[in-house]
Protein backbone atom coordinates (compact mmCIF):
# COMPACT_ATOMS: atom_id res chain seq x y z
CA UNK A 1 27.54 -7.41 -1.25
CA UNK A 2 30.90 -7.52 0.49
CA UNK A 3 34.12 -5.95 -0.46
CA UNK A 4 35.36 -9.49 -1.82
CA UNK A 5 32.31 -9.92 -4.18
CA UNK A 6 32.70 -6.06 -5.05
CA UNK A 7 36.52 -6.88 -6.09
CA UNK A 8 35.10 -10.25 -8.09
CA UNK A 9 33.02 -7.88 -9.93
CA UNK A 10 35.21 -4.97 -10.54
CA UNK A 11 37.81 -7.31 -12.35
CA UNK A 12 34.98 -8.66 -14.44
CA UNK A 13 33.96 -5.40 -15.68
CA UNK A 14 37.53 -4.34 -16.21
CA UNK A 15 36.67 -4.28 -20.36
CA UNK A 16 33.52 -2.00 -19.73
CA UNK A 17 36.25 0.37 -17.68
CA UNK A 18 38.64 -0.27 -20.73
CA UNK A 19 35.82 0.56 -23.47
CA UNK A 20 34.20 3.50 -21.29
CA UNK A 21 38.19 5.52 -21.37
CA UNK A 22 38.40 4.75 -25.40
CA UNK A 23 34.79 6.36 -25.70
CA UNK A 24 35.80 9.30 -24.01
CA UNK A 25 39.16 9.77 -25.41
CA UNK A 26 37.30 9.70 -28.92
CA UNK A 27 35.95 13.78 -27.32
CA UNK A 28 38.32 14.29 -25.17
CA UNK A 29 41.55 12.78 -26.41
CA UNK A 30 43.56 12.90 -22.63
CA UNK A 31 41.42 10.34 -21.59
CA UNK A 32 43.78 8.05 -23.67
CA UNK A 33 47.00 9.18 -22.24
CA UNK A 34 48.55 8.03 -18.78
CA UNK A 35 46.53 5.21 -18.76
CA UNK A 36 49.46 2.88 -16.59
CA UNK A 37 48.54 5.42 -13.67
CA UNK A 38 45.03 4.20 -13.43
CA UNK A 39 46.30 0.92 -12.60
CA UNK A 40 49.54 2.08 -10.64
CA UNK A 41 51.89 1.31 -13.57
CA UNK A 42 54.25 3.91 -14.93
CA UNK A 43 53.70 6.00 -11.22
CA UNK A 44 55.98 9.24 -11.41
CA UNK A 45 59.15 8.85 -9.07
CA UNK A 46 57.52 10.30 -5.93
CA UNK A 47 58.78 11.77 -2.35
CA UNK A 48 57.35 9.14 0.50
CA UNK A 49 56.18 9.36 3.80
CA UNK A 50 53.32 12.61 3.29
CA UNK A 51 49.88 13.33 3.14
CA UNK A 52 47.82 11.72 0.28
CA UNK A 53 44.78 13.98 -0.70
CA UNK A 54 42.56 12.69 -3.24
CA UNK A 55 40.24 15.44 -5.47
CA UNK A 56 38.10 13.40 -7.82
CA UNK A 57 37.82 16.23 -10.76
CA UNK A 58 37.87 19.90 -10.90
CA UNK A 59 35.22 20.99 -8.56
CA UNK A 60 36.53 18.92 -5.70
CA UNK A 61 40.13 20.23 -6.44
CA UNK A 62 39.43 23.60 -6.15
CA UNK A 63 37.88 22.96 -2.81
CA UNK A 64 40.64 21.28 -1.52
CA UNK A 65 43.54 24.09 -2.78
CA UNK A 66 42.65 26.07 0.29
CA UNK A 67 43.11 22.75 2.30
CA UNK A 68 46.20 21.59 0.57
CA UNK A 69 47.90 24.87 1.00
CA UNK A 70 47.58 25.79 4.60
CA UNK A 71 48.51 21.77 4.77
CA UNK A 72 51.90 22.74 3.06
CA UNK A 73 52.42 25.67 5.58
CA UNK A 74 51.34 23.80 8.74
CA UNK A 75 53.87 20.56 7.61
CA UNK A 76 56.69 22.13 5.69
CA UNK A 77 58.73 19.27 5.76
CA UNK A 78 56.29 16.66 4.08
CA UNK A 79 55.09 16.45 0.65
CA UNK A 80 51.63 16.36 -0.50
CA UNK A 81 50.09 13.68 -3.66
CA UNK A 82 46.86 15.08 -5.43
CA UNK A 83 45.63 12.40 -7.22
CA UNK A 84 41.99 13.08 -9.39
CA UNK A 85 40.36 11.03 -11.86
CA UNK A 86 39.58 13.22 -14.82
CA UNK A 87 42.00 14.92 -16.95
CA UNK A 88 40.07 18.03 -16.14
CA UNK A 89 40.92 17.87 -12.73
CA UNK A 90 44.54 16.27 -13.58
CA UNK A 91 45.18 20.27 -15.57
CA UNK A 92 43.83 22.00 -12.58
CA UNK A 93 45.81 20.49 -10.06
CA UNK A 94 49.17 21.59 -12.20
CA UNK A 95 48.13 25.05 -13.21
CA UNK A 96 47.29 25.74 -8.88
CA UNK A 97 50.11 24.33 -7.75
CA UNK A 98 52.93 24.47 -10.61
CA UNK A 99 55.08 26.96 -8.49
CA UNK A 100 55.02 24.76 -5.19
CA UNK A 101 58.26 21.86 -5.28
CA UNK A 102 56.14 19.91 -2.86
CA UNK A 103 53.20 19.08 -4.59
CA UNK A 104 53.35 15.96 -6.80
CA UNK A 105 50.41 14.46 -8.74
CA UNK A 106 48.83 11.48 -10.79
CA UNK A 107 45.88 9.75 -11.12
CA UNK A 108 44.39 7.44 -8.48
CA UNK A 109 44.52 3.55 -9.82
CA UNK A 110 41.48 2.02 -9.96
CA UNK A 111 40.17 0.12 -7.11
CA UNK A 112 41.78 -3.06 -7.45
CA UNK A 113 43.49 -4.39 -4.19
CA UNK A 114 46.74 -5.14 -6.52
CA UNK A 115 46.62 -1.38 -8.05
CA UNK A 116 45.75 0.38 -4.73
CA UNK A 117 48.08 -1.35 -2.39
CA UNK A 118 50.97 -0.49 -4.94
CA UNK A 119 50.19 2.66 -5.11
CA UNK A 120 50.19 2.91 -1.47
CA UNK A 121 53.46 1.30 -1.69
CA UNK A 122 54.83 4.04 -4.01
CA UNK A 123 54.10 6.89 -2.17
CA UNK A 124 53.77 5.43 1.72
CA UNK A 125 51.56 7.90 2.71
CA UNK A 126 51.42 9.38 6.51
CA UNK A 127 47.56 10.05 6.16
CA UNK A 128 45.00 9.62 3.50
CA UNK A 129 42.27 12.75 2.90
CA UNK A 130 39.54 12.09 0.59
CA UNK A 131 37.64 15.01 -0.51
CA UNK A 132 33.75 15.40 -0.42
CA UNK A 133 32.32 11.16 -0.25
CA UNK A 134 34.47 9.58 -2.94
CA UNK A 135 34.61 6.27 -1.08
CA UNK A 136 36.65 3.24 -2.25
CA UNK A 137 36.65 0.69 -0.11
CA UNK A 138 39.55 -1.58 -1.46
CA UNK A 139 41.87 2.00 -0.79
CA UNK A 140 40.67 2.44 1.97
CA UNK A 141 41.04 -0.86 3.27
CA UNK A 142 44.69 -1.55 1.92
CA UNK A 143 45.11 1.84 3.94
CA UNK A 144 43.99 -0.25 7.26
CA UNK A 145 46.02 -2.87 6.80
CA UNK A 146 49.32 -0.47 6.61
CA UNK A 147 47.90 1.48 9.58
CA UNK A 148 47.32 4.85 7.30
CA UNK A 149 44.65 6.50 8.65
CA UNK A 150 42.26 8.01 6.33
CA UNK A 151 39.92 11.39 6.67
CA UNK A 152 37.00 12.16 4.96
CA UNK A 153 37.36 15.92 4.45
CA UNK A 154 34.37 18.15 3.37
CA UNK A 155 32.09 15.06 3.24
CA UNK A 156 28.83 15.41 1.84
CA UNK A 157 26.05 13.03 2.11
CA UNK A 158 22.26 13.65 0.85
CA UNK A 159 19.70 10.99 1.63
CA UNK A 160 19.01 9.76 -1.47
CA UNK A 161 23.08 8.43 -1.41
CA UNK A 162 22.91 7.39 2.25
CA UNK A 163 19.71 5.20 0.51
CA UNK A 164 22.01 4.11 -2.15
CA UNK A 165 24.99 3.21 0.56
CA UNK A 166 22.45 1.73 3.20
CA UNK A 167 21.43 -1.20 0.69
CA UNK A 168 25.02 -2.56 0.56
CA UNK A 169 25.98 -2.53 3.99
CA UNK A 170 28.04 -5.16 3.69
CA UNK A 171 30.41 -2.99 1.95
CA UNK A 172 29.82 -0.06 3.40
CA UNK A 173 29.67 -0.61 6.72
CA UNK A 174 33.59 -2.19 6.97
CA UNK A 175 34.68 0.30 5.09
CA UNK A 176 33.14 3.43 7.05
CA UNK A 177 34.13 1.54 10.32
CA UNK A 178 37.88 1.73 9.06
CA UNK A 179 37.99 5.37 8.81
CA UNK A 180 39.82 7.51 11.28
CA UNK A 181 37.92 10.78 10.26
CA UNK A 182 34.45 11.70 8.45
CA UNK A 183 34.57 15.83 8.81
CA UNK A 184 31.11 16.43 7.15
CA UNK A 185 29.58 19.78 6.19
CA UNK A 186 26.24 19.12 8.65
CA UNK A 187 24.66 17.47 11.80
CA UNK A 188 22.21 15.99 9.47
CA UNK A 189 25.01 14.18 7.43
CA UNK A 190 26.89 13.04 10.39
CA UNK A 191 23.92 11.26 11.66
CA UNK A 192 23.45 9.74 8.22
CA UNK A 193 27.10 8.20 8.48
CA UNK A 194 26.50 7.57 11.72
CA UNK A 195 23.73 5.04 10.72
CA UNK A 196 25.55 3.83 7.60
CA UNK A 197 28.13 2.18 10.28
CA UNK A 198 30.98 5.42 10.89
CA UNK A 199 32.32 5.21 14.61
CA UNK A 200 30.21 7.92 16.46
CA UNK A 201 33.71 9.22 17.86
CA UNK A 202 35.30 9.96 14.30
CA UNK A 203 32.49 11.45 12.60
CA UNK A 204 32.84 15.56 13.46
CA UNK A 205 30.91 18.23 11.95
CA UNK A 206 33.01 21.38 10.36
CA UNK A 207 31.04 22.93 8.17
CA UNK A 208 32.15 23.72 4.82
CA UNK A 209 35.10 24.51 3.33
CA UNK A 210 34.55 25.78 0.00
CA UNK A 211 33.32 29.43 2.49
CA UNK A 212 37.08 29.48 3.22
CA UNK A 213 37.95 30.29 -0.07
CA UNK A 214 40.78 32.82 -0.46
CA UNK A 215 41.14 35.69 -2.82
CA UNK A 216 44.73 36.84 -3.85
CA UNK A 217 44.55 40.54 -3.38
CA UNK A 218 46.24 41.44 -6.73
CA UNK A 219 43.56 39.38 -8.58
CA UNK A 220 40.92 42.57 -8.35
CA UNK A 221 43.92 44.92 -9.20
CA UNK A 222 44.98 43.01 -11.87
CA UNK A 223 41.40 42.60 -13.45
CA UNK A 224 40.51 45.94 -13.57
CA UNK A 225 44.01 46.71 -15.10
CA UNK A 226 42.81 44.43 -17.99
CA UNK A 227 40.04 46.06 -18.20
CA UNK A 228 41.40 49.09 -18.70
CA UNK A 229 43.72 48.01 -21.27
CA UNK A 230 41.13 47.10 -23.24
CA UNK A 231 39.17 50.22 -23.01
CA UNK A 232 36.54 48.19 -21.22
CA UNK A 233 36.36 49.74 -18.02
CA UNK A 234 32.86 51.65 -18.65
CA UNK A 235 31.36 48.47 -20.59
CA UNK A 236 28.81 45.98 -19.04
CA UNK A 237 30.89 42.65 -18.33
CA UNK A 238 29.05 39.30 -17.88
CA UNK A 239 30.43 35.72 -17.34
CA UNK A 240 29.08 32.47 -18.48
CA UNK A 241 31.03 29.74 -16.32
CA UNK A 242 31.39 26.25 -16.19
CA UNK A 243 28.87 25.74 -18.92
CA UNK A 244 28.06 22.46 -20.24
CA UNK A 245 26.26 20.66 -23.87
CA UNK A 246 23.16 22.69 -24.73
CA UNK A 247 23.72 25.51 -22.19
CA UNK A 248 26.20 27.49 -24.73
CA UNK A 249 23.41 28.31 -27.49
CA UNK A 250 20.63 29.50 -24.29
CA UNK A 251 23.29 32.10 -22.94
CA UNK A 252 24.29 33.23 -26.46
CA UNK A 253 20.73 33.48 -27.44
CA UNK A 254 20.50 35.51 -24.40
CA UNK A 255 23.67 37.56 -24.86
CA UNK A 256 21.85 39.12 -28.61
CA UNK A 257 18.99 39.63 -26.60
CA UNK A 258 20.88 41.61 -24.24
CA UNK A 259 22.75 44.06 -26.63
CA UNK A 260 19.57 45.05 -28.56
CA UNK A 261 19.88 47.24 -25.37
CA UNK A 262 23.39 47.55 -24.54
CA UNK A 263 24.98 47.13 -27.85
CA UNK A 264 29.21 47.07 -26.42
CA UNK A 265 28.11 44.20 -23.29
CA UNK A 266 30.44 41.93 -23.39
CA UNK A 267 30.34 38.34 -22.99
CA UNK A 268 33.22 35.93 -21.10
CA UNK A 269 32.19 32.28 -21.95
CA UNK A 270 33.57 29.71 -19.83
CA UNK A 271 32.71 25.72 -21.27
CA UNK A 272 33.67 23.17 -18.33
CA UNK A 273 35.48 21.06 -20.00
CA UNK A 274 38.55 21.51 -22.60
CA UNK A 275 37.73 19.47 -24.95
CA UNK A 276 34.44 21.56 -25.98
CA UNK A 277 36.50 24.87 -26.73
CA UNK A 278 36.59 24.89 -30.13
CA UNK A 279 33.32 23.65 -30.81
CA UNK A 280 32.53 26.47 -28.32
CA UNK A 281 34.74 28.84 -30.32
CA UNK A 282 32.84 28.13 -33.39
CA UNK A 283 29.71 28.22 -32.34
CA UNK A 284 30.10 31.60 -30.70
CA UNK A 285 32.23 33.28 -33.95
CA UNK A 286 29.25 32.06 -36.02
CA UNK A 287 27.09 34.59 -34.37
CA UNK A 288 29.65 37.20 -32.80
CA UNK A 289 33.18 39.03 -33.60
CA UNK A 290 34.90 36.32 -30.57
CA UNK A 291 38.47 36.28 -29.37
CA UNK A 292 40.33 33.10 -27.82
CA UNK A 293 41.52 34.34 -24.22
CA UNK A 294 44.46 32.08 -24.96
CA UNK A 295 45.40 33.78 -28.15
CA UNK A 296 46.55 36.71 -26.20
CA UNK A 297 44.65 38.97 -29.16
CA UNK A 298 43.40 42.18 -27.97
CA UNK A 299 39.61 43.26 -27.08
CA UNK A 300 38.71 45.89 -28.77
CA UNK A 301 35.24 47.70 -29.21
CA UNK A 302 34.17 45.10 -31.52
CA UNK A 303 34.19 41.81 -29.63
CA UNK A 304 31.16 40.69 -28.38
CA UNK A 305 32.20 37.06 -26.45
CA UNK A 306 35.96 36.17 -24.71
CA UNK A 307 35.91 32.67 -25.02
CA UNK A 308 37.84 31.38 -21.43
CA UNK A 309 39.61 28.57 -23.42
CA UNK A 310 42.66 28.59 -20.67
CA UNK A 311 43.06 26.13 -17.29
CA UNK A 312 43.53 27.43 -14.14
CA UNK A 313 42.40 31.27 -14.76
CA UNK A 314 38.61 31.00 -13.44
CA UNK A 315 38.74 33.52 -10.77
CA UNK A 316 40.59 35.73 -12.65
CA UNK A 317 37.95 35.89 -15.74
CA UNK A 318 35.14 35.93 -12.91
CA UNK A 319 37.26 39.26 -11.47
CA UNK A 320 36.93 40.50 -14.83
CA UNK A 321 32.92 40.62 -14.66
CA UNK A 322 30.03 42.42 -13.00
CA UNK A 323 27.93 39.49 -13.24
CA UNK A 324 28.25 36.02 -13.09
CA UNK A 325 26.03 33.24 -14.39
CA UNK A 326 27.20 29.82 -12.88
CA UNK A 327 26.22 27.17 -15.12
CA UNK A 328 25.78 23.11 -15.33
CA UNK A 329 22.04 24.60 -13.80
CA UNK A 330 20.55 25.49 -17.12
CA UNK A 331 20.58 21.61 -18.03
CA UNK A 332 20.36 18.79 -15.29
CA UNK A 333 23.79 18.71 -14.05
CA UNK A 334 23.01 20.10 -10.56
CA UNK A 335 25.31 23.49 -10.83
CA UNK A 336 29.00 24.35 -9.94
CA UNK A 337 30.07 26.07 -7.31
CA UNK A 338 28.56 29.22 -6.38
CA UNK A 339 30.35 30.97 -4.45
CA UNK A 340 34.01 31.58 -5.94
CA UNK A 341 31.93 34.69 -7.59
CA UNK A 342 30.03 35.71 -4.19
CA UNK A 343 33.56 35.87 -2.69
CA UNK A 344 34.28 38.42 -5.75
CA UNK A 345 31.20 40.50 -4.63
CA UNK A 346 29.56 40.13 -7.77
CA UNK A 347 25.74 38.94 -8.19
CA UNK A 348 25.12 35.59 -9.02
CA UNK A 349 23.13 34.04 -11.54
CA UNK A 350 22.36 30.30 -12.09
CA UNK A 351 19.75 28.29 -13.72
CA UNK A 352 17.01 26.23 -11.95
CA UNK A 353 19.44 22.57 -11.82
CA UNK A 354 21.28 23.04 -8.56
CA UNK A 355 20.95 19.68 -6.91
CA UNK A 356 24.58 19.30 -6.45
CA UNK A 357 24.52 22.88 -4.69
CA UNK A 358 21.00 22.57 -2.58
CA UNK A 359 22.18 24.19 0.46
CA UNK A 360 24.83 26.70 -0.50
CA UNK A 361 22.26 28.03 -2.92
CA UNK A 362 19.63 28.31 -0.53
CA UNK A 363 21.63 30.20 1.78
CA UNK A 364 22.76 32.54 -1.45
CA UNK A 365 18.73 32.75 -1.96
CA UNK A 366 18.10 33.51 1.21
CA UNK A 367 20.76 36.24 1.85
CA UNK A 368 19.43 37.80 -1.40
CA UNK A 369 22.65 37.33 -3.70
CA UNK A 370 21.43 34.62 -5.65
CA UNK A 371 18.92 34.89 -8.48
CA UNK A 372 17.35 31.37 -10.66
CA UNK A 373 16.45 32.11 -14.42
CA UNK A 374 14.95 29.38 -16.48
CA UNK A 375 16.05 30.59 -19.88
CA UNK A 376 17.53 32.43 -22.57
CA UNK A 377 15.08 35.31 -22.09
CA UNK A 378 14.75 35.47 -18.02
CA UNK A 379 18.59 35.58 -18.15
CA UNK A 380 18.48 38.16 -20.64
CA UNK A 381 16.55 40.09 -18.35
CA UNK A 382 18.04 39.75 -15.32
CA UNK A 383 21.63 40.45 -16.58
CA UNK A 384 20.08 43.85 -17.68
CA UNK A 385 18.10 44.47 -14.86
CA UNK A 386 21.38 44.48 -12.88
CA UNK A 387 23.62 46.27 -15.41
CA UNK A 388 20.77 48.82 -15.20
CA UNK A 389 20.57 49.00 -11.90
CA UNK A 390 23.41 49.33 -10.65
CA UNK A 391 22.87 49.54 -6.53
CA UNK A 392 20.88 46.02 -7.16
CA UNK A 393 24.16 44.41 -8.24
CA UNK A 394 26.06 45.70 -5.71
CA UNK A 395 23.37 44.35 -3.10
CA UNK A 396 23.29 41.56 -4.28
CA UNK A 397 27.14 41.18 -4.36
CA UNK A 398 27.52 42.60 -0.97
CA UNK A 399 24.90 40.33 0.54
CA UNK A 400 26.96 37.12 -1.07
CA UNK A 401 30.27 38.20 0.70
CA UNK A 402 28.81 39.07 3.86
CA UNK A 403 27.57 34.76 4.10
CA UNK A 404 30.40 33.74 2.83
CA UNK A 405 32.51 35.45 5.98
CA UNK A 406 28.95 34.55 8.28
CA UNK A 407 30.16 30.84 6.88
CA UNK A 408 33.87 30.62 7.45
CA UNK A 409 35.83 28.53 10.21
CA UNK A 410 35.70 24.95 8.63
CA UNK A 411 38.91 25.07 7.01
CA UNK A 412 40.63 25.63 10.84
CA UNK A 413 38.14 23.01 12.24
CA UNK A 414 39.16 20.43 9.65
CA UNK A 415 43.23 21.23 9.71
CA UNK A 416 42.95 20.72 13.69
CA UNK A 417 41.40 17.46 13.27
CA UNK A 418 43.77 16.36 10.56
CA UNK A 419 46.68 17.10 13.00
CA UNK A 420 45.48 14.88 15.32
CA UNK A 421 46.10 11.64 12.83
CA UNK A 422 48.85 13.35 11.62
């Protein structure tokens, strides 16, 4: 296949793309709103001439804030566009950066020739930075053509997608050969682009990014004021994040498990995605006295769950915890990202699905601050096997931190690479 075939058939499937928003709007109602964006209609007035970073959804945008923010204090005089894909990411994106004049968002057209050559019209972009392997070819190639060079930041490539990549080379390889940067995460990757067609001389291992993630020091101060306020200080604490469909009823089943030994543990319930919080909601006040975080209502001695129902406050409800269950593992999503609570010192939990997360979470394993469960009763246990013992957790925390720092220094190597095309 070649990009002109690829275009052929991207136009013909333009009513699946069409049917596939209206079924997701149906649970997630965003999905039908600011649809003109996706195909570079309707484009918010926009600052030219800056850096373009592209964050597909939430995970990748939370990675990149590091990024995007020393970018802001290394170039003060150029703007930055996010553009994502998901609403998700679209509400992250504002709630990071709704303080900083300089950042302007929407989402990324489709890729269309027409939609992504307008939008690169729009915004005239000095560079393009594409987060993690989110690879467009018809972007990247109207990005050629106006002599924008583009970086692949973070990149990540297993072998079962360099597989997927090597059996359309005729796309692939054109478009990787027009790419002034691939930083990727590991020499095994950057041979893997390498052979996919990347120019030997732009592809540059950094490591990872996501280890150069930075804590605001009033974030602990500020949790453990909460805490206080609510009389909580002395109480076990455990956090559910980023949980998906069917992972909800396994860590409240394991939450009643948990207080028939430590009746006031307390419960902060994280779903992924907005548009499951009341569902959520209800599920948990069917079995527990449950407050909304966004309702601003008190905890008192009586609640049992917090439901995190806000955008943008992760790290601070992970702050508020002594233990931290990362989900999307408990069902086949392949995880979330593990180590925003390692960089809190607290002991991480996750179920056995971390395919997205292989090596991050065999370096957790391996330092000793990660620990798999497969259900509701193994998490049960382990959540009271570390509020009960009490130098465990703090191990475990500890040893999380300590490879985290072990791990930082990509963030630097990527920014000095990106100021090179700048």
């Amino acid at each position: 296949m070649n990009r002109t075939l690829y275009t052929l058939l991207f136009h013909l499937g333009l009513p699946l793309v069409a049917l596939r928003l209206f079924l997701r709007s149906r649970k997630a109602p965003a999905y039908a709103q600011r649809v003109g964006e996706r195909f570079a209609l309707n484009l918010p007035a926009m600052a030219k001439g800056g850096i373009w970073v592209h964050a597909v959804s939430v995970g990748e945008s939370i990675a990149a804030a590091p990024m995007i923010r020393a970018l802001l204090q290394a170039y003060p005089q150029l703007p930055i566009t996010i553009t994502c894909m998901t609403p998700t990411g679209s509400e992250r994106i504002r709630a990071m950066f709704a303080d900083e004049p300089r950042i302007q968002h929407c989402y990324l057209p489709y890729d269309l020739p027409w939609a992504a050559g307008r939008f690169l019209d729009h915004v005239q972009p000095k560079l393009a930075v594409i987060m993690e392997t989110e690879l467009w070819p018809n972007h990247i190639h109207q990005c050629a053509k106006r002599g924008i060079a583009v970086a692949l930041a973070n990149a990540r490539l297993s072998e079962r997608s360099a597989r997927g990549y090597a059996r359309f080379a005729g796309l692939t390889r054109p478009m990787l050969a027009e790419m002034s940067l691939i930083a990727v995460q590991t020499e095994t990757e950057a041979q893997r682009f390498r052979q996919l067609g990347a120019r030997p001389e732009c592809v540059q291992v950094t490591g990872s990014i996501k280890f150069d993630l930075s804590i605001d020091e009033q974030l602990l101060p500020r949790a453990r004021a909460l805490r206080e306020q609510w009389q909580a200080s002395q109480r076990p604490v455990w956090i559910a994040a980023s949980t998906h469909e069917g992972e909800d009823e396994i860590i409240l089943a394991a939450h009643r498990q948990l207080r028939e030994h430590h009746a006031d543990a307390l419960l902060i319930l994280v779903p992924r995605h907005p548009e499951r919080f009341n569902s959520v909601f209800e599920l948990c006040h069917g079995q527990f006295p449950t407050v909304r975080r966004s309702s601003a209502e008190p905890i008192n001695a009586d609640t049992a769950v917090l439901l995190g129902d806000t955008m943008g406050e992760l790290l601070f409800l992970y702050a508020l915890a002594d233990i931290a269950f990362v989900g999307g593992s408990l069902v086949a999503n392949g995880g979330h990202n593990l180590l925003e609570p390692a960089a809190l010192s607290l002991p991480v939990l996750s179920g056995p699905h971390l395919f997205n997360f292989l090596e991050i979470a065999a370096m957790l394993r391996e330092a000793g601050a990660l620990q798999e469960v497969d259900d509701a009763q193994g998490l049960a246990a382990e959540v009271r096997r570390l509020i009960e013992l009490p130098r465990d957790a703090q191990r475990m925390g500890a040893a999380g931190l300590a490879m985290m720092k072990a791990n930082q220094g990509a963030l630097k190597c990527l920014l000095d690479a990106l100021g090179r095309l700048i």
